[in-house]
C-alpha atoms as a PDB file:
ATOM      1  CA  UNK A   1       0.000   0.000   0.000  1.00  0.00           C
ATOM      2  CA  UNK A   2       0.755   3.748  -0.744  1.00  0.00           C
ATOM      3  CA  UNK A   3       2.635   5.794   2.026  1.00  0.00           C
ATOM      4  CA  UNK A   4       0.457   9.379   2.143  1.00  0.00           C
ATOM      5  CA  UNK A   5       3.233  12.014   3.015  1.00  0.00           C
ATOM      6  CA  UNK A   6       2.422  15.363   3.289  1.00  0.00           C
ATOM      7  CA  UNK A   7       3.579  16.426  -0.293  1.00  0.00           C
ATOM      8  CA  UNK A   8       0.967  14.410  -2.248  1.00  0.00           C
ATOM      9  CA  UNK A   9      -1.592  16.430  -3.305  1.00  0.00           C
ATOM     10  CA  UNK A  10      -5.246  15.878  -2.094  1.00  0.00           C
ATOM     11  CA  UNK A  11      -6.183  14.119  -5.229  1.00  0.00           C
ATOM     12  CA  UNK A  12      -3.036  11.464  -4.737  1.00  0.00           C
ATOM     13  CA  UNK A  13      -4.309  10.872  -1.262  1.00  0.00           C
ATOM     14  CA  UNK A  14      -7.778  10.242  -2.394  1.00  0.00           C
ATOM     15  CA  UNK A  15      -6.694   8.451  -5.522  1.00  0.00           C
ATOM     16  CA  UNK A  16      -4.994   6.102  -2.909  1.00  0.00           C
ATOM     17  CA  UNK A  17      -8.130   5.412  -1.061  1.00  0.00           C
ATOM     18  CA  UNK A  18     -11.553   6.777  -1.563  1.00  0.00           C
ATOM     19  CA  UNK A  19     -12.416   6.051   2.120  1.00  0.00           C
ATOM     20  CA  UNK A  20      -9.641   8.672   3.377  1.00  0.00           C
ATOM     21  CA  UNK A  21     -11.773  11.324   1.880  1.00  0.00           C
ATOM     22  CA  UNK A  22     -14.285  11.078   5.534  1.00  0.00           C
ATOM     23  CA  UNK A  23     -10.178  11.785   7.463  1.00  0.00           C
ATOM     24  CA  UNK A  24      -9.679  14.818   5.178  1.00  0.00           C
ATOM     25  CA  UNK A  25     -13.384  16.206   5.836  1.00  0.00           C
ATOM     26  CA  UNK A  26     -12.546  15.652   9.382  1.00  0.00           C
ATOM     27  CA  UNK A  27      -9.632  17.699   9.968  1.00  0.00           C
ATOM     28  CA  UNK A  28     -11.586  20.467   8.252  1.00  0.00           C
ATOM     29  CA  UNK A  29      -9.839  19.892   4.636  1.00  0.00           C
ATOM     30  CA  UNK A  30     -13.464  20.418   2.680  1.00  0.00           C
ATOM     31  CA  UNK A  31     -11.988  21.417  -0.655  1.00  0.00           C
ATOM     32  CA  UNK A  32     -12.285  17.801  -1.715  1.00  0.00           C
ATOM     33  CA  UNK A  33     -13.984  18.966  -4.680  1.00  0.00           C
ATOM     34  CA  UNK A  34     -11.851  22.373  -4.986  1.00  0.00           C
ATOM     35  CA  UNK A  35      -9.600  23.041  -8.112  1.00  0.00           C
ATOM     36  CA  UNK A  36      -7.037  23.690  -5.710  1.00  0.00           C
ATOM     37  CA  UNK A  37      -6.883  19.551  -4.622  1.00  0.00           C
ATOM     38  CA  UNK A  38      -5.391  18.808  -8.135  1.00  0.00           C
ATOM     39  CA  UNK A  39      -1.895  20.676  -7.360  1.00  0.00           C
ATOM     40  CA  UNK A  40      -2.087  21.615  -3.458  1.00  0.00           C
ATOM     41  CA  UNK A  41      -0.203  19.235  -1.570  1.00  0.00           C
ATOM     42  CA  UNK A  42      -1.530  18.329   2.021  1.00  0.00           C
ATOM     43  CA  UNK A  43       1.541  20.369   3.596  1.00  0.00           C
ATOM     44  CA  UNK A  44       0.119  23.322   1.774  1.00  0.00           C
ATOM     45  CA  UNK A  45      -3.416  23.096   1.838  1.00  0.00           C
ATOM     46  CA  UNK A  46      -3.064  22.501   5.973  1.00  0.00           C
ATOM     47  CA  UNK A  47      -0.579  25.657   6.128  1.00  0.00           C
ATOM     48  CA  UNK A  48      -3.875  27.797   4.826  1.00  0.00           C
ATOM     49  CA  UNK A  49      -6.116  26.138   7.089  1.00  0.00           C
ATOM     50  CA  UNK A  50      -4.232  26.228   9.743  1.00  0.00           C
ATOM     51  CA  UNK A  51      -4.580  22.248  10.095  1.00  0.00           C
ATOM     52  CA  UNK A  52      -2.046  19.645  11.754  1.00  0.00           C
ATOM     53  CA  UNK A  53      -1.039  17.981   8.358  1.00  0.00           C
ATOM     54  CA  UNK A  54       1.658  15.506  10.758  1.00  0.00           C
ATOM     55  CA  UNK A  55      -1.184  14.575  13.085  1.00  0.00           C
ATOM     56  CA  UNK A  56      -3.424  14.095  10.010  1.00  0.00           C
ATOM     57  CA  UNK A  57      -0.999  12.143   7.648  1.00  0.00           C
ATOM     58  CA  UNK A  58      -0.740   9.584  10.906  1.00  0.00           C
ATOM     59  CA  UNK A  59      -4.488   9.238  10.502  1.00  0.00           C
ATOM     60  CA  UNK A  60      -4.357   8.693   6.711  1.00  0.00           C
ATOM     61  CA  UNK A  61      -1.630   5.959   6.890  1.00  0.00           C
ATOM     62  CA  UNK A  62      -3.477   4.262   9.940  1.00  0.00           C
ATOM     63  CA  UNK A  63      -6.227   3.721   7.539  1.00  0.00           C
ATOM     64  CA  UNK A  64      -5.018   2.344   4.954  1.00  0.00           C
ATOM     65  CA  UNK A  65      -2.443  -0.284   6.953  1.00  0.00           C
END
């Protein structure tokens, strides 16, 4: 299975698993659907919303393991 780091872009992460879409609405990432997911990595896209992308990315990997 895929590592998710925190320079894939939201699109990569959900590519990897639809499921980890419900973890990235959680931690109040809700441009799922936002033109910005197809180059904004999750480093990024946290930085702007002020999100813990390391706490995050530990919930993303624990998903898909």
């Amino acid at each position: 299975m895929e590592k998710i780091t925190s320079d894939m872009t939201i699109n990569e992460v959900i590519g990897v698993d639809r499921k980890l879409t419900k973890i990235l609405l959680e931690h109040g990432m809700h441009c799922i659907g936002c033109p910005h997911a197809l180059g904004e990595t999750l480093a990024e896209a946290g930085a702007v919303h002020g999100i813990d992308v390391d706490e995050m990315v530990k919930k993303l990997n624990a998903a898909v393991a």
